[in-house]
Protein backbone atom coordinates (compact mmCIF):
# COMPACT_ATOMS: atom_id res chain seq x y z
CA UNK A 1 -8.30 15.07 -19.19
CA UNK A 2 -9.06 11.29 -18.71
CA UNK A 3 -11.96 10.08 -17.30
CA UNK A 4 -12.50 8.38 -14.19
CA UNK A 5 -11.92 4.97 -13.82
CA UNK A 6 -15.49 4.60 -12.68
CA UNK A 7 -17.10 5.45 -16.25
CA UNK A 8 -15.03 3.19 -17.94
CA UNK A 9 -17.21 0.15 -19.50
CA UNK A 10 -16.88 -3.30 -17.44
CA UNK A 11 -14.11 -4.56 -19.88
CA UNK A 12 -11.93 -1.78 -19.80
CA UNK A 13 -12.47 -2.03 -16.00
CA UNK A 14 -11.89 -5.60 -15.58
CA UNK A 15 -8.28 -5.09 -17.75
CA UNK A 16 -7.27 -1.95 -15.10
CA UNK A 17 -8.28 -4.02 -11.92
CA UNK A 18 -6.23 -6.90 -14.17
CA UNK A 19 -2.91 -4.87 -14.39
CA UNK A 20 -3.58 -4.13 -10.42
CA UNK A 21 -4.14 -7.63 -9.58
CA UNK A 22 -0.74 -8.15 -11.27
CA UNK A 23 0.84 -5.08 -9.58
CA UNK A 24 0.25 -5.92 -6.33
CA UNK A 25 1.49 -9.50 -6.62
CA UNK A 26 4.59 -7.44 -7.66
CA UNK A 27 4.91 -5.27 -4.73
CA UNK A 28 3.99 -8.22 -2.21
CA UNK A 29 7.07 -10.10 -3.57
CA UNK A 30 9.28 -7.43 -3.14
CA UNK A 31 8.38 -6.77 0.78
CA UNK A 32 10.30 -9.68 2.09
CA UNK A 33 13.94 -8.76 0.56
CA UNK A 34 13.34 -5.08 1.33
CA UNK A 35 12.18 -5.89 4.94
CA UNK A 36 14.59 -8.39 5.69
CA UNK A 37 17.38 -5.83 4.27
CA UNK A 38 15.66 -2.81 6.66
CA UNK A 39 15.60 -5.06 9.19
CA UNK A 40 19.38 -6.03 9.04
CA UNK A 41 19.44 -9.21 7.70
CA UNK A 42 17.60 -10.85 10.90
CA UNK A 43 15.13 -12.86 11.06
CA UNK A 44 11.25 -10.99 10.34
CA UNK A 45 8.99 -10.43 12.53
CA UNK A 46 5.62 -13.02 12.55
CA UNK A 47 3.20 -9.43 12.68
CA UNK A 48 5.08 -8.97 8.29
CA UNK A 49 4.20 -13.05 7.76
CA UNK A 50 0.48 -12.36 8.86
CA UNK A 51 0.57 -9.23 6.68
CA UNK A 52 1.75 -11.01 4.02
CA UNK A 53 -0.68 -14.19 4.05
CA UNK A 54 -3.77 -11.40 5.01
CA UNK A 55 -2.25 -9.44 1.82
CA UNK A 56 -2.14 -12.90 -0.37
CA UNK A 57 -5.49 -14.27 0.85
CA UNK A 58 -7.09 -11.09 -0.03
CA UNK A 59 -5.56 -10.30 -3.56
CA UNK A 60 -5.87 -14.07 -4.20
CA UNK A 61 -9.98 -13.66 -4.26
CA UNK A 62 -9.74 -10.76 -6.00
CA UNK A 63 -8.14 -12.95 -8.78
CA UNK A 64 -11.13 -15.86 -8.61
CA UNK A 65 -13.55 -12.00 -8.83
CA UNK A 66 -11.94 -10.99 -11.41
CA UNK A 67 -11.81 -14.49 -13.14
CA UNK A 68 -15.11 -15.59 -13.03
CA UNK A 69 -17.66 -12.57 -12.59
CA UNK A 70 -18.62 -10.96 -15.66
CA UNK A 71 -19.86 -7.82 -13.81
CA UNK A 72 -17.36 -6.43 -12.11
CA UNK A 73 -18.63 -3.74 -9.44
CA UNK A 74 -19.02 0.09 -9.97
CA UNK A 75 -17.48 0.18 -6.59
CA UNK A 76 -14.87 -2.37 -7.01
CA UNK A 77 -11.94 0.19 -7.74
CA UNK A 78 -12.77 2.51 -4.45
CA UNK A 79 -12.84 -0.69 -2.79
CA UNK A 80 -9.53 -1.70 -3.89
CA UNK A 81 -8.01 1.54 -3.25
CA UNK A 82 -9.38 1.70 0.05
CA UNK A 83 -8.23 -2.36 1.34
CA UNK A 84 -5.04 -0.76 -0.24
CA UNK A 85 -4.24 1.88 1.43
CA UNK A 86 -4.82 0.20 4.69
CA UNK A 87 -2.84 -2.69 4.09
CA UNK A 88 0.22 -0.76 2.13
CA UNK A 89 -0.14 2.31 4.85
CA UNK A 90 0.08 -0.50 7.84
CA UNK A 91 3.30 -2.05 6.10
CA UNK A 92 5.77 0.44 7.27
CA UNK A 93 4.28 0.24 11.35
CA UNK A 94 4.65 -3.33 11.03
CA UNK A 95 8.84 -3.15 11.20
CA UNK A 96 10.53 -1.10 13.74
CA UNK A 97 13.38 0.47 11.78
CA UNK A 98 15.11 3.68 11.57
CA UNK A 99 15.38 3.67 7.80
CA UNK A 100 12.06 2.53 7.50
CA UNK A 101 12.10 1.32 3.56
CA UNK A 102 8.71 -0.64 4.16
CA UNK A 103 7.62 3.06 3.73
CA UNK A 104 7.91 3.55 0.24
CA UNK A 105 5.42 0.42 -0.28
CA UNK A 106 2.45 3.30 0.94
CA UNK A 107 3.19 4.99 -2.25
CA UNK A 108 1.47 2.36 -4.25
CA UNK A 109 -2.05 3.16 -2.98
CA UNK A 110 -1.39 6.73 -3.61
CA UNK A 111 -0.15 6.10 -7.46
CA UNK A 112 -2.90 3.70 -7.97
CA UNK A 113 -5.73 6.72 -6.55
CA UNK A 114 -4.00 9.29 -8.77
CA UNK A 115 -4.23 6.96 -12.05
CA UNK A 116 -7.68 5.64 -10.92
CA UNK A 117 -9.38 8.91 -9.89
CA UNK A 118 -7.30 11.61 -10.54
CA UNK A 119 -4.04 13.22 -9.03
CA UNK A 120 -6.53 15.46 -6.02
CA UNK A 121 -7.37 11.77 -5.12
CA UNK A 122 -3.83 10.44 -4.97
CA UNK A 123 -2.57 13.32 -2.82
CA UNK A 124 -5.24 13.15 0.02
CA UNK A 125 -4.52 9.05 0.11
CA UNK A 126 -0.63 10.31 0.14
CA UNK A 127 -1.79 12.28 2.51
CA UNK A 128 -3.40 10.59 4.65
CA UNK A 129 -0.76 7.35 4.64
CA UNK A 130 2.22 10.02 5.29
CA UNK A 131 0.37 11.27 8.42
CA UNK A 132 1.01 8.44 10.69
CA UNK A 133 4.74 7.82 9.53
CA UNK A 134 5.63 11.63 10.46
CA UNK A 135 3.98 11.50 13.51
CA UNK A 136 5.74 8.29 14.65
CA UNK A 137 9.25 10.20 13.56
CA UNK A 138 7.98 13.99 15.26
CA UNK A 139 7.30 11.91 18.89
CA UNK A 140 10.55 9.98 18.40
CA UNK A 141 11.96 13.60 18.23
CA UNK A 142 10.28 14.99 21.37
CA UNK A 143 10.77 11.96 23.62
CA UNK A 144 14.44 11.05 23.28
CA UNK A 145 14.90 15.06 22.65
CA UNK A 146 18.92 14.38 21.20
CA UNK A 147 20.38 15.08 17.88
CA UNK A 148 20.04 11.31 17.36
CA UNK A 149 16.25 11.25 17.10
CA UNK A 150 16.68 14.33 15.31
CA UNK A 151 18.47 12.97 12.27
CA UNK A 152 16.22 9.99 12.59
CA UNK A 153 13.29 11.76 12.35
C-alpha cells in the first residue's frame, strides 16, 4: 500500500502538487467547450466566466507557491483538495442543463483525494460532491411529478 501523500518528503510533494497544478489548468480549459456544448451552443452564462477567472486567479498563485517557496506546507495537499472540491463540486450548479456534463468535472477532486489520501478519502469527497447533484435531480422529480422529470432525473 502507498503512503500518504502527506509523508512524502517536500520534493516529492512539490512534483505531485506540480502534476496538479498542471492538471487543473487541463480541466479549466476544457469547461468552456463542454459548457458551451451542454448549454446548446448559446452564449454562457457570466456566473461560469466568474468561476473561471476565481478558478484561474486561484490556481495561478498556487503556481508563484509552488515556484518560489522551498517549503511547501504539510497541509498544502488537504488544502488543495478541499478549494477543489468546492470549486469542481460548484461547476455543475453553475449551468442549468438537463444533461448536465459540467458534472463529470466533480470527479476530479474525488480522483485527486483517492491518489492523494487513499481510495476511503476519494469516495466520501465523491460522496459528498454527488449529494447535491442528486438532490437537485430527486426535487426536479417530485415537483414537476411527469415522466419527463423522471427520465431527467
Amino acid at each position: 500500500m502507498t503512503a500518504p501523500m502527506m509523508s512524502l518528503d517536500p520534493g516529492a510533494l512539490a512534483r505531485v502538487e506540480s502534476v496538479f497544478f498542471r492538471v487543473r489548468w487541463f480541466m479549466w480549459l476544457l469547461v468552456v467547450p463542454i459548457a458551451w456544448l451542454d448549454n446548446g451552443a448559446q452564449a454562457l452564462d457570466s456566473n461560469l466566466w466568474i468561476w473561471m477567472a476565481l478558478v484561474a486567479i486561484l490556481n495561478a498563485a498556487l503556481g508563484i507557491v509552488l515556484r518560489f517557496v522551498k517549503r511547501l506546507p504539510a497541509q498544502l495537499p488537504a488544502a488543495t483538495l478541499i478549494l477543489d472540491s468546492l470549486l469542481f463540486g460548484a461547476l455543475p450548479h453553475i449551468l442549468p442543463s438537463e444533461a448536465n456534463l459540467l458534472a463529470f468535472f466533480a470527479l476530479f477532486p474525488a480522483l485527486v483525494g483517492a491518489i492523494r489520501f487513499g481510495p476511503a478519502v476519494g469516495l466520501v469527497v465523491a460522496g459528498l460532491l454527488v449529494l447535491p447533484i442528486e438532490a437537485r435531480a430527486v426535487l426536479a422529480i417530485f415537483q414537476q411529478r411527469n415522466l419527463a422529470a423522471l427520465t431527467a432525473g
